[in-house]
PDB file of N, CA and C in Angstrom:
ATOM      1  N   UNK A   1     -13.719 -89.588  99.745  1.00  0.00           N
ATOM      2  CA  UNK A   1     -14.835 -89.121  98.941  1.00  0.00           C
ATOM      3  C   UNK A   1     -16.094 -89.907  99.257  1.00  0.00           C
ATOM      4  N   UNK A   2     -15.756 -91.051  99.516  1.00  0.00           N
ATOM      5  CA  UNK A   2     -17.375 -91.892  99.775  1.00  0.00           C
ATOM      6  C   UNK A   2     -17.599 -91.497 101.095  1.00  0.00           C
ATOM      7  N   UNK A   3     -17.532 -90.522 101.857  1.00  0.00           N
ATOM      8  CA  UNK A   3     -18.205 -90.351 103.157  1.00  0.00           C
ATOM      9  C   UNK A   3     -19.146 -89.449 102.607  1.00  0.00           C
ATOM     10  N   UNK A   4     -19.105 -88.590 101.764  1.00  0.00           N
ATOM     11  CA  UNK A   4     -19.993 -87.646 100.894  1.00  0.00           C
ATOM     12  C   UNK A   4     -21.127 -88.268 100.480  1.00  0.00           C
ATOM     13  N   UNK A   5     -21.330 -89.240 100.134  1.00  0.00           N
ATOM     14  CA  UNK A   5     -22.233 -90.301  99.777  1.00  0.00           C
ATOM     15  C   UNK A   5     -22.804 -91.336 100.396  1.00  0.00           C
ATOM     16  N   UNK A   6     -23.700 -91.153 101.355  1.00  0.00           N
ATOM     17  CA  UNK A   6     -24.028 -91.926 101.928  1.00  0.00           C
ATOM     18  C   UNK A   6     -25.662 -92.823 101.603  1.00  0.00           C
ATOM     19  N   UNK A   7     -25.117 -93.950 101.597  1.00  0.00           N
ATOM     20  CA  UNK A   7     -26.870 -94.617 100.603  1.00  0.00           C
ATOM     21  C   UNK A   7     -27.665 -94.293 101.487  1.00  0.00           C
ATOM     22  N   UNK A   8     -29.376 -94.461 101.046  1.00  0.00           N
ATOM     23  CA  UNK A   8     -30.275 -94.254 101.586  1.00  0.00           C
ATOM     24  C   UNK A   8     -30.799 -96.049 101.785  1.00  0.00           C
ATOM     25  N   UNK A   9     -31.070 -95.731 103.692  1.00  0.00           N
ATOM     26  CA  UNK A   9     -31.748 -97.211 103.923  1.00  0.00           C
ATOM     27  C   UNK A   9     -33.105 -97.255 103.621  1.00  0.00           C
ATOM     28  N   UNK A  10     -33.521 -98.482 103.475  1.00  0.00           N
ATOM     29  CA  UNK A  10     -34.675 -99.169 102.898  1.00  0.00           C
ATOM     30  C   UNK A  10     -35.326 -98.933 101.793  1.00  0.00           C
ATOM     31  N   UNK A  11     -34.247 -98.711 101.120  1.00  0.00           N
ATOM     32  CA  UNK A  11     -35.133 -97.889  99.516  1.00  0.00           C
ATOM     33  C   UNK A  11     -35.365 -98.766  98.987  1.00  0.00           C
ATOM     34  N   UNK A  12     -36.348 -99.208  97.930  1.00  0.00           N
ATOM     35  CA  UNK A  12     -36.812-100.951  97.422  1.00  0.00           C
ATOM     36  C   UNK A  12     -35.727-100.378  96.208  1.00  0.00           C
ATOM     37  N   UNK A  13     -35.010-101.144  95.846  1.00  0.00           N
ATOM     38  CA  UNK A  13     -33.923-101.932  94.310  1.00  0.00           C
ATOM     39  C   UNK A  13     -34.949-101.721  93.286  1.00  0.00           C
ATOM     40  N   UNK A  14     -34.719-101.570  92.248  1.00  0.00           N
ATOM     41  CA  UNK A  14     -35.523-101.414  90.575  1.00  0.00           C
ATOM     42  C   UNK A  14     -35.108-102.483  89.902  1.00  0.00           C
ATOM     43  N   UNK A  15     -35.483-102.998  89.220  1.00  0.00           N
ATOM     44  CA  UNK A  15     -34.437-104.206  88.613  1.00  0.00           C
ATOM     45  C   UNK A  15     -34.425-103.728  87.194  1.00  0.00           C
ATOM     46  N   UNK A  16     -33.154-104.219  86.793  1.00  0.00           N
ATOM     47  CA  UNK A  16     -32.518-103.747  85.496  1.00  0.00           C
ATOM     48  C   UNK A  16     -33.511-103.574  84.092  1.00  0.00           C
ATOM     49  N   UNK A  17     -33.635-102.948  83.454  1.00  0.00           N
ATOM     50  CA  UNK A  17     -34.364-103.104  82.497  1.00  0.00           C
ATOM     51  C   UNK A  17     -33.969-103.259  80.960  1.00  0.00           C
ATOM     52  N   UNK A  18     -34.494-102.204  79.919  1.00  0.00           N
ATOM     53  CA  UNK A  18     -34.329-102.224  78.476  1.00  0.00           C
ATOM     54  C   UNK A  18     -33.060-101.580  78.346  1.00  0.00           C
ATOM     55  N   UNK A  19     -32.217-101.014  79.628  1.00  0.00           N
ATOM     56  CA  UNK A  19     -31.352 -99.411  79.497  1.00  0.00           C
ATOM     57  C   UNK A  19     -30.314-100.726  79.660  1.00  0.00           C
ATOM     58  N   UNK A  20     -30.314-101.672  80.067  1.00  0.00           N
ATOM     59  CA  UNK A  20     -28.851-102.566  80.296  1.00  0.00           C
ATOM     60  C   UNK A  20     -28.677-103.596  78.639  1.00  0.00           C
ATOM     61  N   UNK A  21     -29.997-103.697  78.238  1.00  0.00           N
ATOM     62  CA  UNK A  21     -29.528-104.286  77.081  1.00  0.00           C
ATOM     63  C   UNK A  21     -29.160-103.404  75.694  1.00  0.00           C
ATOM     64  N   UNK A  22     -29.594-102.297  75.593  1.00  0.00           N
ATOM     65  CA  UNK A  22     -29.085-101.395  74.898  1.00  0.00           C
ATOM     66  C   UNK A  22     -27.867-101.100  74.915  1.00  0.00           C
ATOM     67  N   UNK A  23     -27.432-100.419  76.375  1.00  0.00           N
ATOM     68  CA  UNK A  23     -25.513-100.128  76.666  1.00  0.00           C
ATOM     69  C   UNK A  23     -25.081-101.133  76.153  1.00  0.00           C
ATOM     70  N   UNK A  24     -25.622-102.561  75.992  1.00  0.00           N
ATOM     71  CA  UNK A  24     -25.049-103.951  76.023  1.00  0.00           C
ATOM     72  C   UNK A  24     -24.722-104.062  74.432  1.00  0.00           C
ATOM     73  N   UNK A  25     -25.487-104.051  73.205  1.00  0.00           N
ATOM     74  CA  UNK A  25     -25.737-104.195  72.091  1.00  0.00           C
ATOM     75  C   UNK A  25     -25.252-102.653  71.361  1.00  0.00           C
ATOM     76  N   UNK A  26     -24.478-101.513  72.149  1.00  0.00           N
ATOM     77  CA  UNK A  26     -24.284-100.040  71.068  1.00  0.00           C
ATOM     78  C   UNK A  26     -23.075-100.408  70.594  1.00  0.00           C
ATOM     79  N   UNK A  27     -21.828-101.451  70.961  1.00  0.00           N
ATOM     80  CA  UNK A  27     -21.168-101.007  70.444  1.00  0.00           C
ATOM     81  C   UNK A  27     -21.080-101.786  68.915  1.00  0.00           C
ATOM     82  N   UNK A  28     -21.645-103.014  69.284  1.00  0.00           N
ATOM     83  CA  UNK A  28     -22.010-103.911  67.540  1.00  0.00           C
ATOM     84  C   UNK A  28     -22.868-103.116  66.752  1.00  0.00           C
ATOM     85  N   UNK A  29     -23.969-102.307  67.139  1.00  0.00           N
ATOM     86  CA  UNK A  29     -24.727-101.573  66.391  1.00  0.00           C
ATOM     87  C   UNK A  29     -24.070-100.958  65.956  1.00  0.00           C
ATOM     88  N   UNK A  30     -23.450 -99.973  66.421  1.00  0.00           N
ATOM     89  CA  UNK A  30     -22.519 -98.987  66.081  1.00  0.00           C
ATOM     90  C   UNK A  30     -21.995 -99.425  64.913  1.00  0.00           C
ATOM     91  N   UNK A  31     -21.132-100.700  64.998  1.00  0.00           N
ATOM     92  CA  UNK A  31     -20.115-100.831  63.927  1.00  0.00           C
ATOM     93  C   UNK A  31     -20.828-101.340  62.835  1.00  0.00           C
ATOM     94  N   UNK A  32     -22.040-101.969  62.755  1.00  0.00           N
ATOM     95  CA  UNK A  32     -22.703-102.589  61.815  1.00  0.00           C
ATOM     96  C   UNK A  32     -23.131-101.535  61.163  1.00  0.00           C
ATOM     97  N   UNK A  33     -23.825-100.475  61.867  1.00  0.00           N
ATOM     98  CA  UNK A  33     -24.712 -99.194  61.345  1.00  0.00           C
ATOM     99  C   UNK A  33     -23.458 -98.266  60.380  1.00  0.00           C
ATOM    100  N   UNK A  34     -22.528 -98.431  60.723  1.00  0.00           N
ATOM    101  CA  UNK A  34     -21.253 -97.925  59.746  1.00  0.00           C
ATOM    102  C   UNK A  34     -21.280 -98.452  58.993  1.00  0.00           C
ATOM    103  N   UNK A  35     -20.905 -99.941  58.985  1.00  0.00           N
ATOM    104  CA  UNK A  35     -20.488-100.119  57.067  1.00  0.00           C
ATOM    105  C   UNK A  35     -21.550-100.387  56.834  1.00  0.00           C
ATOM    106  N   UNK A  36     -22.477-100.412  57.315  1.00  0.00           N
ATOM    107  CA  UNK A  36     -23.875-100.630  56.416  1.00  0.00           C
ATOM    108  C   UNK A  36     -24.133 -99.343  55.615  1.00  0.00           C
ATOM    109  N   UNK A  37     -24.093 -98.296  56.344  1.00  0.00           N
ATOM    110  CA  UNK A  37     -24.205 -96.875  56.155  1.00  0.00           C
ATOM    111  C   UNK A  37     -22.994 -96.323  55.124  1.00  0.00           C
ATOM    112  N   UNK A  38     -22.021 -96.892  54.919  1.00  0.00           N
ATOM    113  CA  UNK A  38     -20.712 -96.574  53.854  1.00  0.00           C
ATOM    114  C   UNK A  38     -20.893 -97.415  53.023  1.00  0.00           C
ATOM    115  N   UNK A  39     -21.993 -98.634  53.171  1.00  0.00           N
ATOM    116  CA  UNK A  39     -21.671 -99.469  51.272  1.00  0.00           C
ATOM    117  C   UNK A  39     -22.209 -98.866  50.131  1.00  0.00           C
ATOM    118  N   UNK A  40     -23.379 -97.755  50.268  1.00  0.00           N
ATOM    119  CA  UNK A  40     -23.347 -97.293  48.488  1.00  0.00           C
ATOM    120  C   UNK A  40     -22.240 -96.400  48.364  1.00  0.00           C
ATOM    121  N   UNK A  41     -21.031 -96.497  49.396  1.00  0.00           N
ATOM    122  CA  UNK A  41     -20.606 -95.172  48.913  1.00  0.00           C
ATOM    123  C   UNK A  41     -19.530 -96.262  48.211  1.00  0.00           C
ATOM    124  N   UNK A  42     -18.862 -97.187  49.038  1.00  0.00           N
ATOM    125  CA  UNK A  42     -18.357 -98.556  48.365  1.00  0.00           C
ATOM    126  C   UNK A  42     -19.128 -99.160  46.996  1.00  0.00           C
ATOM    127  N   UNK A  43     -20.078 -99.173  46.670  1.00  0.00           N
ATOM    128  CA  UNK A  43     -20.496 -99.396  45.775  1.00  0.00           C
ATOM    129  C   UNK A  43     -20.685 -98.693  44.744  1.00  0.00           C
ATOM    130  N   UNK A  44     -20.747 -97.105  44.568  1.00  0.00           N
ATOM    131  CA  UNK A  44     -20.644 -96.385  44.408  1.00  0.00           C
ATOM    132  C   UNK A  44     -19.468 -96.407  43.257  1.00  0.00           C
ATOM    133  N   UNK A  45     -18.225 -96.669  43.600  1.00  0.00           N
ATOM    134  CA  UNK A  45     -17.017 -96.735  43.593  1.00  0.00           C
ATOM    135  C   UNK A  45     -16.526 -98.184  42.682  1.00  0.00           C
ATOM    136  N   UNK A  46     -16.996 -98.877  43.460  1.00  0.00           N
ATOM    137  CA  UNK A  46     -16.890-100.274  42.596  1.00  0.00           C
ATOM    138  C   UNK A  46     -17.545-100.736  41.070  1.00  0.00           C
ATOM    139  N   UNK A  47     -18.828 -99.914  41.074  1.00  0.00           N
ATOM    140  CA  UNK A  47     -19.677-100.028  40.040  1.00  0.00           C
ATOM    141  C   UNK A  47     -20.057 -98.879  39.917  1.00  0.00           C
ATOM    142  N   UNK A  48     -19.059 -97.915  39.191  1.00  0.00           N
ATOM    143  CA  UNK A  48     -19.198 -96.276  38.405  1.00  0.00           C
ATOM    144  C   UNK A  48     -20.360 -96.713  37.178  1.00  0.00           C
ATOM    145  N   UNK A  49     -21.186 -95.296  37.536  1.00  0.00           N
ATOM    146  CA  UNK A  49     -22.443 -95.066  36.535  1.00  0.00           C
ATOM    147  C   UNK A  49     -21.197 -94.912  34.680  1.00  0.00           C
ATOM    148  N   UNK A  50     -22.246 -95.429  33.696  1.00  0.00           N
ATOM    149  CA  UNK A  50     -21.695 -95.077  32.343  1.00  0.00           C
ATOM    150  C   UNK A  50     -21.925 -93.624  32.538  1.00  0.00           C
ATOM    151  N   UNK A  51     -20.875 -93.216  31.586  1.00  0.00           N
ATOM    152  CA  UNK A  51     -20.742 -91.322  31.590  1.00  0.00           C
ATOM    153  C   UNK A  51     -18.726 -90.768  31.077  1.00  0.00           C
ATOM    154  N   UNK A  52     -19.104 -89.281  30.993  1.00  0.00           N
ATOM    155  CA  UNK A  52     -17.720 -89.344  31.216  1.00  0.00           C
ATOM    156  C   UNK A  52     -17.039 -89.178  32.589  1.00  0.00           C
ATOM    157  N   UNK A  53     -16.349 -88.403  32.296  1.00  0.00           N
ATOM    158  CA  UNK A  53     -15.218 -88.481  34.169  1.00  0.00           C
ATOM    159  C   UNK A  53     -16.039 -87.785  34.790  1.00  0.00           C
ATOM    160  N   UNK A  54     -16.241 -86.354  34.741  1.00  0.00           N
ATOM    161  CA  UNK A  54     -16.707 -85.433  35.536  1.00  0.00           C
ATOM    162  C   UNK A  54     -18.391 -86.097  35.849  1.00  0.00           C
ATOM    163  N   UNK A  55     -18.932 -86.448  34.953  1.00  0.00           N
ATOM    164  CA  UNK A  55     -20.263 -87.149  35.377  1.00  0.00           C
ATOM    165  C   UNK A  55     -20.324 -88.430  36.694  1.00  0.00           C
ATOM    166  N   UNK A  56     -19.113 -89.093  36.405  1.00  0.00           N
ATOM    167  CA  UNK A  56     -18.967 -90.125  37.420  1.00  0.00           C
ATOM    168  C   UNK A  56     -18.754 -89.644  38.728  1.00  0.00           C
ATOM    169  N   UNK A  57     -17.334 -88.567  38.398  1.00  0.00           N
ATOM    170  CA  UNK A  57     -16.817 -87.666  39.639  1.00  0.00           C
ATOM    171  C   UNK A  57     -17.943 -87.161  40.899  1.00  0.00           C
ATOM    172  N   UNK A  58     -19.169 -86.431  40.022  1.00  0.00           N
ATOM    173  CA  UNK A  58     -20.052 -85.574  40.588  1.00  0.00           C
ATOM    174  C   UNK A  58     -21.120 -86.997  41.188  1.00  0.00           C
ATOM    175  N   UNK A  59     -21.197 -87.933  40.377  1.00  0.00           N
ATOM    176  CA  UNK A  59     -22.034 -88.712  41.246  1.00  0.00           C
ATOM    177  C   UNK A  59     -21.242 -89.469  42.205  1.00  0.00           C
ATOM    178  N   UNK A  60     -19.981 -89.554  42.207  1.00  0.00           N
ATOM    179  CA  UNK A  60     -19.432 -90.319  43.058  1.00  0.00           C
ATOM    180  C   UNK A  60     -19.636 -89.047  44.555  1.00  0.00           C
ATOM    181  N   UNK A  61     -19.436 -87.707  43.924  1.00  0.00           N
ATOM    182  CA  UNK A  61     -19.535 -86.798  45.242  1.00  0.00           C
ATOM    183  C   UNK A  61     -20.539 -87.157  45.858  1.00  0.00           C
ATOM    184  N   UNK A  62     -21.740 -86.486  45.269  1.00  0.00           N
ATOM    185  CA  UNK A  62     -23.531 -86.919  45.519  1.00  0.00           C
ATOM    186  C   UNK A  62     -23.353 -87.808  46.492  1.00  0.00           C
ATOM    187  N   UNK A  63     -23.076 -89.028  45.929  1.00  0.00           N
ATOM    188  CA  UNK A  63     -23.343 -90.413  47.118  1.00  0.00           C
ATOM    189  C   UNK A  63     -22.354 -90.045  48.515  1.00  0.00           C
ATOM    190  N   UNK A  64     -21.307 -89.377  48.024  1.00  0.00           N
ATOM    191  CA  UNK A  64     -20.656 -89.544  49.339  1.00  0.00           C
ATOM    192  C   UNK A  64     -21.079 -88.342  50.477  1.00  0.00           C
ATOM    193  N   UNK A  65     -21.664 -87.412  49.813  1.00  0.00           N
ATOM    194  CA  UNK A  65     -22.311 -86.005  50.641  1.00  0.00           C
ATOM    195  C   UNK A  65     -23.450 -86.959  51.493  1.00  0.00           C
ATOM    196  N   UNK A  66     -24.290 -87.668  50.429  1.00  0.00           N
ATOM    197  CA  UNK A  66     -25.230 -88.226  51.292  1.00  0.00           C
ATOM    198  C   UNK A  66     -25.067 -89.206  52.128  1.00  0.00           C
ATOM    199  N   UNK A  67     -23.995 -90.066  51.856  1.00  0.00           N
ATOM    200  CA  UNK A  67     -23.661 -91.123  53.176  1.00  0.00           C
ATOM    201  C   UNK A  67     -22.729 -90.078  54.317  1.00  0.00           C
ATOM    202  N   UNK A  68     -22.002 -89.347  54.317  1.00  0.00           N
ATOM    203  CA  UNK A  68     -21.622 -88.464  54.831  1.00  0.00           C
ATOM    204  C   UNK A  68     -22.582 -87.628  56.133  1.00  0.00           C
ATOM    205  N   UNK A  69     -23.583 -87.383  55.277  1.00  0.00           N
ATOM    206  CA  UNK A  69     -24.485 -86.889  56.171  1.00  0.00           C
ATOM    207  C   UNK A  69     -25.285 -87.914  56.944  1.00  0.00           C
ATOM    208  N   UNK A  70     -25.581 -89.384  56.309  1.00  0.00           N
ATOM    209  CA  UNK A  70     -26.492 -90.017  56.879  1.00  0.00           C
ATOM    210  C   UNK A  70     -25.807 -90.712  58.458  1.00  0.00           C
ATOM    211  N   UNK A  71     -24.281 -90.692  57.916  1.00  0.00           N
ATOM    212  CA  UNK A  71     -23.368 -91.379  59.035  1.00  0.00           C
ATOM    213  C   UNK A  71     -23.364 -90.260  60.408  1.00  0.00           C
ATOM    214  N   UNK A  72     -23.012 -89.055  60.001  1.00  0.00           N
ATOM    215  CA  UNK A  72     -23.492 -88.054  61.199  1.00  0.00           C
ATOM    216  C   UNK A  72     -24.987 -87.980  61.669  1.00  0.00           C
ATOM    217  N   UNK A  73     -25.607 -88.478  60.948  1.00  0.00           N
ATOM    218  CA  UNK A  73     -27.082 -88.140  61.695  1.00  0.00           C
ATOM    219  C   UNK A  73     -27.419 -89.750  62.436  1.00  0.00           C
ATOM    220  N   UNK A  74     -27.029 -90.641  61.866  1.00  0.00           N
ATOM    221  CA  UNK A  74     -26.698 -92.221  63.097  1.00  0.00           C
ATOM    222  C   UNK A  74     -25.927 -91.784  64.086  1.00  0.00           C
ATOM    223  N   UNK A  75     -24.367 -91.196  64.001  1.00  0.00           N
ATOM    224  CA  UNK A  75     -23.769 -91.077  65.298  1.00  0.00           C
ATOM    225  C   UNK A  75     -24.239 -90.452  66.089  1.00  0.00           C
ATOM    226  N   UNK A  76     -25.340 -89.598  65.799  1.00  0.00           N
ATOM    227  CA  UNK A  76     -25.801 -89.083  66.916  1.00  0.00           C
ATOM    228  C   UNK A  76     -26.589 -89.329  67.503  1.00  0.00           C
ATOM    229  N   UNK A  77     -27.977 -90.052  66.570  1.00  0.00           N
ATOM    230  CA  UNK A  77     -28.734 -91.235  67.248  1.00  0.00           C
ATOM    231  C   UNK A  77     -28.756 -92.102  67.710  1.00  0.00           C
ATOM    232  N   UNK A  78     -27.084 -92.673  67.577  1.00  0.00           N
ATOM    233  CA  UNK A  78     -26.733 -93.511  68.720  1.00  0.00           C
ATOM    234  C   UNK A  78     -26.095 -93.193  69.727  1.00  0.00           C
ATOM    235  N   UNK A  79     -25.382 -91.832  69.897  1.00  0.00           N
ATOM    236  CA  UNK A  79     -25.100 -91.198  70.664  1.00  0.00           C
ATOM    237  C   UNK A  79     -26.486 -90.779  71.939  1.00  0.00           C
ATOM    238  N   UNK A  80     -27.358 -90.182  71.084  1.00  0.00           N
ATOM    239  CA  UNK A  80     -28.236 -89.496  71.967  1.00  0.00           C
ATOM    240  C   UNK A  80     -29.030 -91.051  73.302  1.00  0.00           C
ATOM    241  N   UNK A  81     -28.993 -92.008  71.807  1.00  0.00           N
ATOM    242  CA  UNK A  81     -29.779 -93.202  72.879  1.00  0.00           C
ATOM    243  C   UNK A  81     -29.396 -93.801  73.621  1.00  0.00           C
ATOM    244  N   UNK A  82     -27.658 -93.642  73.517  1.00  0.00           N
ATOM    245  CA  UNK A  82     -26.900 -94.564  74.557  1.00  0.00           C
ATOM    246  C   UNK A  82     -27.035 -93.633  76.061  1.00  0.00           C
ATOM    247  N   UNK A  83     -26.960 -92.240  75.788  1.00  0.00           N
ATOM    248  CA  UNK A  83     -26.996 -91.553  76.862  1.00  0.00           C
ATOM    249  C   UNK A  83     -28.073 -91.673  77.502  1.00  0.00           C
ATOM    250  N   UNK A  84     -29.362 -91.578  76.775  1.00  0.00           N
ATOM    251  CA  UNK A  84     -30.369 -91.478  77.567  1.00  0.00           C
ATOM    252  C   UNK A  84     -30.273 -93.361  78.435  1.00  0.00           C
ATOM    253  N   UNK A  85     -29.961 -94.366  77.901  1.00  0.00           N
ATOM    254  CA  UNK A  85     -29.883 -95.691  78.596  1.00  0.00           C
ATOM    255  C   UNK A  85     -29.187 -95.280  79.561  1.00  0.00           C
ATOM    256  N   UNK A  86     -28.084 -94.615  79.567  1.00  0.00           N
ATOM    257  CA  UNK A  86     -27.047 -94.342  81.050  1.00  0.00           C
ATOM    258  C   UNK A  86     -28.191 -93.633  81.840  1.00  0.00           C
ATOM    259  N   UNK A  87     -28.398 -92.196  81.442  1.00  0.00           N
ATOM    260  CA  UNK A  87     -29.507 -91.533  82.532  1.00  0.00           C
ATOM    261  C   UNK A  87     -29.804 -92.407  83.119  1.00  0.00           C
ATOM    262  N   UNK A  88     -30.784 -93.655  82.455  1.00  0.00           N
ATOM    263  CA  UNK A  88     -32.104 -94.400  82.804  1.00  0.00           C
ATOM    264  C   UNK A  88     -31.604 -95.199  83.827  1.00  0.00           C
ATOM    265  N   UNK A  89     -30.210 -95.861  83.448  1.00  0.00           N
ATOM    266  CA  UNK A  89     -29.222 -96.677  84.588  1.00  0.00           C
ATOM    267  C   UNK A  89     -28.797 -95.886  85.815  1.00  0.00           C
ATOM    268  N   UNK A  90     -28.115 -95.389  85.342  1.00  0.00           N
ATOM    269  CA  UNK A  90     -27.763 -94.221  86.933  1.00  0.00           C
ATOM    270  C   UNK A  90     -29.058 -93.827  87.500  1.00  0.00           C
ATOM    271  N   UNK A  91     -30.308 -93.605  86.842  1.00  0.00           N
ATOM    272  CA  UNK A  91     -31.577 -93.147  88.082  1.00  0.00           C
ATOM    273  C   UNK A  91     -32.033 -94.536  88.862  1.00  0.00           C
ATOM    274  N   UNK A  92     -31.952 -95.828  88.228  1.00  0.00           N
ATOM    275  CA  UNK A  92     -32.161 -96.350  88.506  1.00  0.00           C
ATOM    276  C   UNK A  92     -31.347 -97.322  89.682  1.00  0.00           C
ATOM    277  N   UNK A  93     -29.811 -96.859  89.600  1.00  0.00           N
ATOM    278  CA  UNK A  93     -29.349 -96.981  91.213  1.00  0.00           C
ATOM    279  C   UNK A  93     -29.454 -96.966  92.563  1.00  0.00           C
ATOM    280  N   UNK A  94     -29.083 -96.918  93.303  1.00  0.00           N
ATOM    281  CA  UNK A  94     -29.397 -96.571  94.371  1.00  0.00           C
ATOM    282  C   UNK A  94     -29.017 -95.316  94.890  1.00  0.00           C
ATOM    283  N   UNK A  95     -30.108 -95.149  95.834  1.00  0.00           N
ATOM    284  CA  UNK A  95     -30.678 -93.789  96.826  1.00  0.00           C
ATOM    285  C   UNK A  95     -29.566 -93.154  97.375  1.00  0.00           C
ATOM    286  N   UNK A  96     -29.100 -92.372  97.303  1.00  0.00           N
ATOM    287  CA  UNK A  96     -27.997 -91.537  97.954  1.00  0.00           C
ATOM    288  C   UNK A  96     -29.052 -90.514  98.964  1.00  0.00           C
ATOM    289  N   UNK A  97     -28.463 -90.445 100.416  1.00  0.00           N
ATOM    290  CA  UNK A  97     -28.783 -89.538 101.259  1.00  0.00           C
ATOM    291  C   UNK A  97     -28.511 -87.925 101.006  1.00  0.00           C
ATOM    292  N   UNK A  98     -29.469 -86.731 100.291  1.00  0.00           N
ATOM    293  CA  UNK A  98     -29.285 -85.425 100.114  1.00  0.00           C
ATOM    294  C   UNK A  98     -28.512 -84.392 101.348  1.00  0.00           C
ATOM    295  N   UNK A  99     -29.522 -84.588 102.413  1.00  0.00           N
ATOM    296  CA  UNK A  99     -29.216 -84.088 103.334  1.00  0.00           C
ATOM    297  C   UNK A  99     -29.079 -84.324 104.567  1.00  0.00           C
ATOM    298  N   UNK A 100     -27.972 -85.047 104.971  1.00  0.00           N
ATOM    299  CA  UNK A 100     -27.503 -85.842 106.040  1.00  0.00           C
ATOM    300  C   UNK A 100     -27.871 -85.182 107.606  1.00  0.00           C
ATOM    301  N   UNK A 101     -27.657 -84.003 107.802  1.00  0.00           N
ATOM    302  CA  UNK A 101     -27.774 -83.560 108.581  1.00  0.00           C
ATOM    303  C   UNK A 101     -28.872 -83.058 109.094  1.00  0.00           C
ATOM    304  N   UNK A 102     -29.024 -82.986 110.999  1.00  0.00           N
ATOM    305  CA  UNK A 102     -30.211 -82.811 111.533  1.00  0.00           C
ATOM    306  C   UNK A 102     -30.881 -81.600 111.457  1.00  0.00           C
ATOM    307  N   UNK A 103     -32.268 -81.408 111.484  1.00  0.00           N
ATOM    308  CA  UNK A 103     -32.678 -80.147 111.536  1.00  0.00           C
ATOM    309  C   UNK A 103     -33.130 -79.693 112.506  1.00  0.00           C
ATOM    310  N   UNK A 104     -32.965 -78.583 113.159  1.00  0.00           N
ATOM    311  CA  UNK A 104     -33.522 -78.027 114.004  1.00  0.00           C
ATOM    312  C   UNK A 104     -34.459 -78.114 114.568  1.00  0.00           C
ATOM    313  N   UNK A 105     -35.756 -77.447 113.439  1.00  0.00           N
ATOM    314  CA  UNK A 105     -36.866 -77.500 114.062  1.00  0.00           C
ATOM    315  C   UNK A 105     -37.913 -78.595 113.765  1.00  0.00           C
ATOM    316  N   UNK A 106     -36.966 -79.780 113.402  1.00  0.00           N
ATOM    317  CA  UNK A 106     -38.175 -81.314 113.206  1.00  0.00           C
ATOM    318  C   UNK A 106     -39.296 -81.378 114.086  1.00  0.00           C
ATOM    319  N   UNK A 107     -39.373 -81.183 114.971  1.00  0.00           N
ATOM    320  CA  UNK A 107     -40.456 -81.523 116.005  1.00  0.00           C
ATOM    321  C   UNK A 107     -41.446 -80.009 116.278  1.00  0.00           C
ATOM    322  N   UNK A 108     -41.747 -79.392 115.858  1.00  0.00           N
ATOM    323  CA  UNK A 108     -42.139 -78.011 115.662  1.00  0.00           C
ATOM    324  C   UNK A 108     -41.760 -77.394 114.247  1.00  0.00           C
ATOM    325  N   UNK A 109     -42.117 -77.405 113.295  1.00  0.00           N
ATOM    326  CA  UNK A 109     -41.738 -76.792 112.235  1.00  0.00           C
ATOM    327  C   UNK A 109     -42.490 -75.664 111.932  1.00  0.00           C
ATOM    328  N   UNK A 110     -41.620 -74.320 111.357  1.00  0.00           N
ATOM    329  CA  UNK A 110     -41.901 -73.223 111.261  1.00  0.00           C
ATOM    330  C   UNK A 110     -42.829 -72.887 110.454  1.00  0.00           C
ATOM    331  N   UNK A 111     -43.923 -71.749 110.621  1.00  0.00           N
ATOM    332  CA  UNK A 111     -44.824 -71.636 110.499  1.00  0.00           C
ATOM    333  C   UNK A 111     -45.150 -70.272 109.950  1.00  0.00           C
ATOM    334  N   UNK A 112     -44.958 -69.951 108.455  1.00  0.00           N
ATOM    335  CA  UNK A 112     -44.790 -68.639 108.683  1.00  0.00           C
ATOM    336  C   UNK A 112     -46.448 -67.516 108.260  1.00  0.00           C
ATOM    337  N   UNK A 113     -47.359 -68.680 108.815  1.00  0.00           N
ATOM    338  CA  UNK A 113     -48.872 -68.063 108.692  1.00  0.00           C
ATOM    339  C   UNK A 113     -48.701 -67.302 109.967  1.00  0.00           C
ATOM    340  N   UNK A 114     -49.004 -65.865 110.388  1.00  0.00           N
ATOM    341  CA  UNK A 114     -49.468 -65.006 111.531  1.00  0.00           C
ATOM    342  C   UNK A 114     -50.659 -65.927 112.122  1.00  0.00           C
ATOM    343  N   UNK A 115     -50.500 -65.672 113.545  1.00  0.00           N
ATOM    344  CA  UNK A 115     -51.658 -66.140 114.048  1.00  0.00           C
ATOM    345  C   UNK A 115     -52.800 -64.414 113.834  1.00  0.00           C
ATOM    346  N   UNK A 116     -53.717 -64.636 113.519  1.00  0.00           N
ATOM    347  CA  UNK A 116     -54.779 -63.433 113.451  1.00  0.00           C
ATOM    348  C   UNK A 116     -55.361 -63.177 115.089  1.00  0.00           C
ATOM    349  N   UNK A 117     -55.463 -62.170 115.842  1.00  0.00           N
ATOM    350  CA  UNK A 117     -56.675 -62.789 117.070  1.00  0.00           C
ATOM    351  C   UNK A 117     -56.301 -61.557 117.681  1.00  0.00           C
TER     352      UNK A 117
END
């Protein structure tokens, strides 16, 4: 498979940037941005509003619809940003050769203006 891939010579190197410390730091974010993101629902729970049952019940739902939703809308913002850091890493690799092979008409190239005369 690596004959398919052949690097490109003299391409100048990029040096690593903001996209290596991000990949570096998603997966602690990640886990921090969770229980940070699940403690009112923990709290919630631990320290029930005065009321009767069904009053507690419905606010215990409430909180959890909304951490519920807030936790899907992080996974995906950390989803979306880790990807875009990969993009940013992989472009920033090195040069792979497209089209290896010679062309024909390098030294004369085709011309497809009519001559007028």
């Amino acid at each position: 498979m690596s004959r398919f891939f052949n690097k490109l010579k003299n391409h100048p190197k990029v040096a690593p940037g903001i996209e290596r410390k991000i990949l570096r730091h998603i997966p602690q974010v990640f886990i921090f941005g969770l229980l940070g993101l699940s403690l009112p629902s923990l709290l919630a729970r631990l320290f029930p509003i005065a009321g009767s049952v069904s009053e507690v019940q419905r606010w215990i739902g409430t909180v959890d619809i909304y951490v519920i939703s807030l936790i899907v809308f992080y996974c995906t913002a950390i989803f979306t940003i880790g990807f875009g850091a990969l993009i940013v890493m992989i472009m920033k690799g090195p040069a792979y050769v497209a089209d290896a092979y010679p062309l024909i008409d390098f030294d004369k190239p085709y011309s497809s203006k009519k001559k007028e005369g």
